[in-house]
Protein backbone atom coordinates (compact mmCIF):
# COMPACT_ATOMS: atom_id res chain seq x y z
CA UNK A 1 -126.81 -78.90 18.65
CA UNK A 2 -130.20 -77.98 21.00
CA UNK A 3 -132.25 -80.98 22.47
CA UNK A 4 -134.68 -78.53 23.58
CA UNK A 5 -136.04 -75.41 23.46
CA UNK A 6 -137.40 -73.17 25.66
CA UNK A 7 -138.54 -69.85 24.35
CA UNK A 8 -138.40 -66.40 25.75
CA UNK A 9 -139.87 -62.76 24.24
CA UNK A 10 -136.72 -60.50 25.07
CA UNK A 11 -137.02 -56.83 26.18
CA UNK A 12 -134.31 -54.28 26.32
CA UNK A 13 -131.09 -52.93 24.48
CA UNK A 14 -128.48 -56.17 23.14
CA UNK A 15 -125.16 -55.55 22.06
CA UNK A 16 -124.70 -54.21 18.64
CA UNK A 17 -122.04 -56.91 17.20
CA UNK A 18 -120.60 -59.84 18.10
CA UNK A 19 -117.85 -58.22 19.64
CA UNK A 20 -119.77 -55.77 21.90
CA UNK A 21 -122.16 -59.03 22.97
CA UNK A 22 -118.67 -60.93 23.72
CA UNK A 23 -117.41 -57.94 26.06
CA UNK A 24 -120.70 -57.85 27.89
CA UNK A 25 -120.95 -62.03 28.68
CA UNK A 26 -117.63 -60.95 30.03
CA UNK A 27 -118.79 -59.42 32.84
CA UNK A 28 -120.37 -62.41 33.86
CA UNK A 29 -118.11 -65.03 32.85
CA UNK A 30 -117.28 -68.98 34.24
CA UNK A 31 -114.90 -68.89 36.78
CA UNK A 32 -114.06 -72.30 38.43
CA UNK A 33 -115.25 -73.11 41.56
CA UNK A 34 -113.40 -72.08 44.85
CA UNK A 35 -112.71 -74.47 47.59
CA UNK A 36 -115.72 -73.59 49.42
CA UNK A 37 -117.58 -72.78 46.88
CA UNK A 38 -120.56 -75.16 45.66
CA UNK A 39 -121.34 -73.83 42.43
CA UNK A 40 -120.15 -71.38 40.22
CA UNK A 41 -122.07 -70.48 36.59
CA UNK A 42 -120.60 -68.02 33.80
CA UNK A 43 -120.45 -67.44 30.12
CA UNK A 44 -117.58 -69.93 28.18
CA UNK A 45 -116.29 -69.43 24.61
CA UNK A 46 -118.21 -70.62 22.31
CA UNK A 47 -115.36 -72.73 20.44
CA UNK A 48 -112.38 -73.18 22.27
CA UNK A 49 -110.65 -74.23 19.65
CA UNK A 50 -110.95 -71.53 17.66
CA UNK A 51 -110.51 -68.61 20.76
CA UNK A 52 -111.81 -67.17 23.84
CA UNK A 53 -115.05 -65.25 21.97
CA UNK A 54 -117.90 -66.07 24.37
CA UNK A 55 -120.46 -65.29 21.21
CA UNK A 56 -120.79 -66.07 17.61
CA UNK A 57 -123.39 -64.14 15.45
CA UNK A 58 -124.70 -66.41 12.39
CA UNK A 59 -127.25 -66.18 9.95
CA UNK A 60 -128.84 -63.30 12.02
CA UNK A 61 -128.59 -64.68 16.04
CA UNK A 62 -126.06 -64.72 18.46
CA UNK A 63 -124.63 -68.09 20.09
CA UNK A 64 -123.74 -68.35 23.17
CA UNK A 65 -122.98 -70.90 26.17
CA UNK A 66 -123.35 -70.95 29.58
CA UNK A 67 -121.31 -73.16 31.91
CA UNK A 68 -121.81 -74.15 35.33
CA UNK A 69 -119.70 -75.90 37.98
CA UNK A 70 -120.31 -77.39 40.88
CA UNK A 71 -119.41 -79.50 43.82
CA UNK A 72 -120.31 -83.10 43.68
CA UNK A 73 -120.85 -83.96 48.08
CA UNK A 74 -123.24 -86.43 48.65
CA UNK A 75 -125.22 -86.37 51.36
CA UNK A 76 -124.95 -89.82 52.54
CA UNK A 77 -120.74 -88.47 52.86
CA UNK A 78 -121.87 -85.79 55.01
CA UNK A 79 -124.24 -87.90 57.17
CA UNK A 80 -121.65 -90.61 58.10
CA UNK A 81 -119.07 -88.05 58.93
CA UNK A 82 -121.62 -86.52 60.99
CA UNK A 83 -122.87 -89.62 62.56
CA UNK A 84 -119.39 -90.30 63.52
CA UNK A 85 -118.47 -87.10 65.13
CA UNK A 86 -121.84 -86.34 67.22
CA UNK A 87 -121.14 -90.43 68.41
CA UNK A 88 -118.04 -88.77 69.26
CA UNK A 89 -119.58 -85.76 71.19
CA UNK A 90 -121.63 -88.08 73.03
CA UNK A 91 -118.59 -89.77 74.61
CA UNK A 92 -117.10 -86.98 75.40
CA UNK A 93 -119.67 -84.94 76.90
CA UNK A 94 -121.77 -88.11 78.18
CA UNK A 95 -125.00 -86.48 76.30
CA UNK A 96 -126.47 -86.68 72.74
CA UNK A 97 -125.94 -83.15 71.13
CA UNK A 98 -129.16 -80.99 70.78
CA UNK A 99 -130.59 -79.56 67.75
CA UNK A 100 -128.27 -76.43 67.68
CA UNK A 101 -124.76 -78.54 68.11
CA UNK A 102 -125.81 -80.75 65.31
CA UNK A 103 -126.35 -78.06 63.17
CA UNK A 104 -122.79 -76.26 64.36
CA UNK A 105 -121.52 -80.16 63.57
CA UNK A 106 -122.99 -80.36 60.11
CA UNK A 107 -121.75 -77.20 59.28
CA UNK A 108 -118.02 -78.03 60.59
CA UNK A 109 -118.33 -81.87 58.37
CA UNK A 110 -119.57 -79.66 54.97
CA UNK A 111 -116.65 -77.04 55.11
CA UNK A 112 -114.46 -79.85 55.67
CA UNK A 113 -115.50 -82.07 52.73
CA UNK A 114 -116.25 -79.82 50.41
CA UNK A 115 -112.80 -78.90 48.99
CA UNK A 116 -112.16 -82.64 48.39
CA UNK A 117 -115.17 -82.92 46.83
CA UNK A 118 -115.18 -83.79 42.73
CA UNK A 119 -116.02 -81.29 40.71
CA UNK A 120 -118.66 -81.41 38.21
CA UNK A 121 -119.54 -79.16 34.96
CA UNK A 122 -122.51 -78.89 32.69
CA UNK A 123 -122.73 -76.62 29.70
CA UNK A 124 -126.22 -74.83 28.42
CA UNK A 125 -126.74 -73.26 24.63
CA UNK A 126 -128.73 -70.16 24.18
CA UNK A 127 -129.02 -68.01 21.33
CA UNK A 128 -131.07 -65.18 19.93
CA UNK A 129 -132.40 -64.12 17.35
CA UNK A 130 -131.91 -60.18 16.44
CA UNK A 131 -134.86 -60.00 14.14
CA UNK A 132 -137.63 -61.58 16.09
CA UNK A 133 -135.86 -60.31 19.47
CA UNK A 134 -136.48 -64.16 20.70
CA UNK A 135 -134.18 -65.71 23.02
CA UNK A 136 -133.74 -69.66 22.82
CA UNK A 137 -132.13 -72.21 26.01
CA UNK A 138 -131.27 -75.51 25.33
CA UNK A 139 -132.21 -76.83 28.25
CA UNK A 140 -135.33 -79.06 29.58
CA UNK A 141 -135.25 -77.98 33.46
CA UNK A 142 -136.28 -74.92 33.96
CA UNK A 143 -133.60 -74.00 37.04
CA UNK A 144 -131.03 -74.33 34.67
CA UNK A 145 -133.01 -71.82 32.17
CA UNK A 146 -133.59 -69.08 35.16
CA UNK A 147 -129.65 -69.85 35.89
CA UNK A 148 -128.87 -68.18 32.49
CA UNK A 149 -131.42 -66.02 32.44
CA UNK A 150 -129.93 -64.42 35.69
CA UNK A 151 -126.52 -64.24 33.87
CA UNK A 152 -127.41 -63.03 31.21
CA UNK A 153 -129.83 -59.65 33.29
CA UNK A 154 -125.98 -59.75 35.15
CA UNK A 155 -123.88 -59.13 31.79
CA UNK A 156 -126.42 -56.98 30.18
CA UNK A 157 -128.38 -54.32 32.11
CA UNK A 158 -131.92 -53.83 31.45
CA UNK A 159 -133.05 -57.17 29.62
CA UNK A 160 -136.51 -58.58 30.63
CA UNK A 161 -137.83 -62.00 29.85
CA UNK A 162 -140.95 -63.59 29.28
CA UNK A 163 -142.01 -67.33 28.16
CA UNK A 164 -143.32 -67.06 24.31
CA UNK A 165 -146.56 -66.67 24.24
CA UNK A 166 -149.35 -66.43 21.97
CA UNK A 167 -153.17 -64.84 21.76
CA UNK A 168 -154.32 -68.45 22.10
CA UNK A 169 -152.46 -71.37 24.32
CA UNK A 170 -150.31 -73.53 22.56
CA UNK A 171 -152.49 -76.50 23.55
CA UNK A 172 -154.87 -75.05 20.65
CA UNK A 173 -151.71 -76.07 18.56
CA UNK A 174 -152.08 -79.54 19.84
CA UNK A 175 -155.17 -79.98 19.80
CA UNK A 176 -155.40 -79.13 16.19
CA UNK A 177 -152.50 -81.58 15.11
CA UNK A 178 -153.77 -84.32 16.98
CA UNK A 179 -156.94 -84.18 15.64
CA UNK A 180 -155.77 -83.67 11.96
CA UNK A 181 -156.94 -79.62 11.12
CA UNK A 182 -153.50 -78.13 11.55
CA UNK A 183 -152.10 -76.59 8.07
CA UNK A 184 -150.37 -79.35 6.41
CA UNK A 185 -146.50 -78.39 7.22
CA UNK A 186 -147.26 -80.15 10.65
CA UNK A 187 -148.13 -83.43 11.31
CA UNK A 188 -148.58 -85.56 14.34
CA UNK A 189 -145.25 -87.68 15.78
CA UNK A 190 -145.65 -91.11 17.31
CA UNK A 191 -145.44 -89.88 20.63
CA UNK A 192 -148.47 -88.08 23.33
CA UNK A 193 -149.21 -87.32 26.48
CA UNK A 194 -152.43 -87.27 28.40
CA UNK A 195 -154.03 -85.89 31.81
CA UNK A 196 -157.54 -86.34 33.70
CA UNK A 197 -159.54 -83.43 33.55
CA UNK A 198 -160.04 -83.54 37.35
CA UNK A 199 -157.86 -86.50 38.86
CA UNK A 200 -154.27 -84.30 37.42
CA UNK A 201 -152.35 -87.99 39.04
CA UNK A 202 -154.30 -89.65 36.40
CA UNK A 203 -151.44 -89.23 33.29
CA UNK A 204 -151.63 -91.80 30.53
CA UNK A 205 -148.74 -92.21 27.47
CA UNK A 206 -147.99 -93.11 24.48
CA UNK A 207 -144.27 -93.79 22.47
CA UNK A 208 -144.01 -95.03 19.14
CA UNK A 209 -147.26 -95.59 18.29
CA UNK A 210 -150.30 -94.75 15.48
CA UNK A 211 -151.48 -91.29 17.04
CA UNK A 212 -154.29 -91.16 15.07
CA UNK A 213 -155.36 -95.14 16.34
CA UNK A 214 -159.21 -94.41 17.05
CA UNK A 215 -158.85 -95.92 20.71
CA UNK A 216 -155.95 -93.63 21.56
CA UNK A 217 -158.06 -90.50 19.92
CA UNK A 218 -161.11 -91.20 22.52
CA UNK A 219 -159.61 -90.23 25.26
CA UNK A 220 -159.44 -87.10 24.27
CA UNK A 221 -163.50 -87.35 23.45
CA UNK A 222 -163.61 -88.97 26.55
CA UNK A 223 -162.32 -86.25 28.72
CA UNK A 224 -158.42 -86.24 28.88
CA UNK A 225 -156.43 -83.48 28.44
CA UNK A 226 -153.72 -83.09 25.91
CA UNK A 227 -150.37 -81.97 27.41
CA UNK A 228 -147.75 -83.11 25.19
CA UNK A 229 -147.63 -83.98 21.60
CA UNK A 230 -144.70 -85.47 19.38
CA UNK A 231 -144.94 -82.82 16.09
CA UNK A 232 -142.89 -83.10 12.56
CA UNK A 233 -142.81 -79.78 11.24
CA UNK A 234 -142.63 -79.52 7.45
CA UNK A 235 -140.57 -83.33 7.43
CA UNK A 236 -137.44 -81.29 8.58
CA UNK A 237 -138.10 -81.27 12.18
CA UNK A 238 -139.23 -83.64 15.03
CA UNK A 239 -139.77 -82.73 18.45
CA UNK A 240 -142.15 -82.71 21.20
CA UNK A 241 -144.05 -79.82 22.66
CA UNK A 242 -145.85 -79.55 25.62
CA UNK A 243 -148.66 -77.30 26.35
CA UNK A 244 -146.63 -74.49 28.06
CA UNK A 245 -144.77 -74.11 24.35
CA UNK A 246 -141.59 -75.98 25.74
CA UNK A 247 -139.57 -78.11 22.83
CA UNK A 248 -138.16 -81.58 23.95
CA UNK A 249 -136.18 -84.53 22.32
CA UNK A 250 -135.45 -81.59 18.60
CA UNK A 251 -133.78 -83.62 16.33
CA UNK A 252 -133.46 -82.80 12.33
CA UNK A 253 -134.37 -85.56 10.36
CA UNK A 254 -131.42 -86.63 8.57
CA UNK A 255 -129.04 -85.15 10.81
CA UNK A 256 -127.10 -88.66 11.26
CA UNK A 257 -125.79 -88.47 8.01
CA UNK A 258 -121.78 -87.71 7.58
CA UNK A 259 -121.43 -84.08 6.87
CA UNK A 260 -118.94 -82.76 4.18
CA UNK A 261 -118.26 -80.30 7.82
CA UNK A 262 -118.08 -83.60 9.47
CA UNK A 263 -113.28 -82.91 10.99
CA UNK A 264 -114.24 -78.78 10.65
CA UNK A 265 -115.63 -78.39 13.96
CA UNK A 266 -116.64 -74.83 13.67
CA UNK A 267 -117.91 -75.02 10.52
CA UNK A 268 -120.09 -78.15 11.27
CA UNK A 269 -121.49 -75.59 14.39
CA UNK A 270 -122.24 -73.21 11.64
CA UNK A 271 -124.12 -75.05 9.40
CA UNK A 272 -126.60 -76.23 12.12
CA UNK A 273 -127.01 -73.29 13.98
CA UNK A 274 -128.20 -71.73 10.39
CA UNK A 275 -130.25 -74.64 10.06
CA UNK A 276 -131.94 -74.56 13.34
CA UNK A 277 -132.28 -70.55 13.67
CA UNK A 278 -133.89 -70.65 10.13
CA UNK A 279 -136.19 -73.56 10.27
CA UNK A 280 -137.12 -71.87 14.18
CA UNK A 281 -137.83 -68.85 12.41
CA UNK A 282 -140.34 -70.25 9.85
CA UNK A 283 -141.78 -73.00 13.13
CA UNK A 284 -142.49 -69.58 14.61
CA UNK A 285 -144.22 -68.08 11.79
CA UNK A 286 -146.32 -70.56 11.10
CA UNK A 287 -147.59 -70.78 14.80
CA UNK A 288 -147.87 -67.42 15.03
CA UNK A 289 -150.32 -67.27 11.85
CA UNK A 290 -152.34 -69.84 13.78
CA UNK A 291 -152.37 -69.02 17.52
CA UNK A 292 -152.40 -65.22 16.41
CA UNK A 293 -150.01 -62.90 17.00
């Protein structure tokens, strides 16, 4: 269900029930884009299938899901119609158009185009969790985080957000895995990334291989800095964190497997969210008892 995780520390009042939290991502939800409109981003239900609820509380944390819309116009579409037409100014004024017709001319090609243009959607989880008042994306670039983050500050009045943070960095946490002194529920991945000290171009990787591979372990000794680590926590969960405490490429191991939920769509939704809200819930914990709280 999430791919990725980016975490927030909430502030403010949320909506009592599911219900009440429905009725507020109401106020800002998806509507499609207009014709000269180039994006458009809102709350969509949660399950179509099974209504138009735009949340669903489980296992203690509400799911939700953001959709956005936009206008696919490339710009080599708008640069060709706009080579064409100031060729055609040219001829028919017997001068090159200056800086201030060009931009008149660009501006007449996009509001042309841009109802014809195809229309594209992507769709971003979030949840959170009531008890630890922790708010989750699923999303890897952080514009599309701050995109539902301002949605969600225009449904609910109030809420303030800040990345999950620690008393010390989360690159203590990799440090400590890497190097083999982290409590035993995790354990290093197969995958790392490194960065000079000084040069910050100077970025060196590693996928699918022996982490703890002596040669791959000096370059830490020799200088480099740790910035993202592939982690198995507690041999439930793989993913890979970088130093800023963003999750990438979360996959539960064993996940593949058919599900008896596998044609009950909604129920299959269920039983992950409650596994990924608890095992999140214990991930937490346990970096919380290291990194202090």
């Amino acid at each position: 269900m999430f791919r990725n995780l980016r975490l927030y520390r909430v502030e403010g009042t949320w909506p009592d029930d599911e219900e009440g939290l429905s009725e507020a991502l109401g106020k800002a939800g998806f509507e499609p884009c207009g014709p000269f409109t180039e994006r458009s981003s809102g709350f969509a239900p949660v399950a179509p299938e099974q209504g138009d609820s735009l949340a669903r509380r489980v296992n203690g944390a509400d799911l939700f899901r953001l959709r956005s819309q936009s206008r696919v116009l490339p710009h080599a579409a708008v640069n060709e119609e706009l080579e064409a037409r100031a060729e055609e100014f040219q001829e028919r004024t017997g001068e090159a158009p200056r800086a201030r017709e060009k931009r008149r001319l660009k501006a007449e090609v996009r509001d042309e185009l841009l109802p014809k243009a195809m229309l594209r959607s992507d769709r971003v989880w979030g949840y959170f969790d009531l008890g630890g008042k922790v708010l989750a994306i699923d999303t890897a670039q952080e514009a599309a985080a701050e995109r539902l983050l301002r949605r969600l500050q225009a449904a609910i009045e109030h809420l303030q957000f800040k990345p999950l943070q620690f008393k010390r960095p989360f690159a203590d946490l990799l440090n400590s895995v890497f190097l083999g002194g982290a409590p035993r529920q995790f354990a290093a991945g197969r995958e790392c990334r490194m960065q000079d000290a000084v040069d910050k171009a100077a970025v060196v990787r590693w996928t699918n291989f022996d982490l703890g591979d002596r040669s791959i372990r000096d370059h830490v000794a020799s200088g480099m800095r740790l910035t993202h680590l592939g982690i198995v926590f507690d041999n439930m969960v793989s993913f890979v964190l970088d130093e800023n405490g963003i999750f990438t490429k979360v996959k539960f191991i064993g996940m593949d497997d058919d599900s008896e939920h596998a044609n009950d769509t909604l129920s299959r939704m269920d039983a992950e969210f409650v596994l990924l809200t608890g095992t999140l819930r214990r991930l937490l914990g346990d970096v919380a008892n290291l990194l202090g709280h």
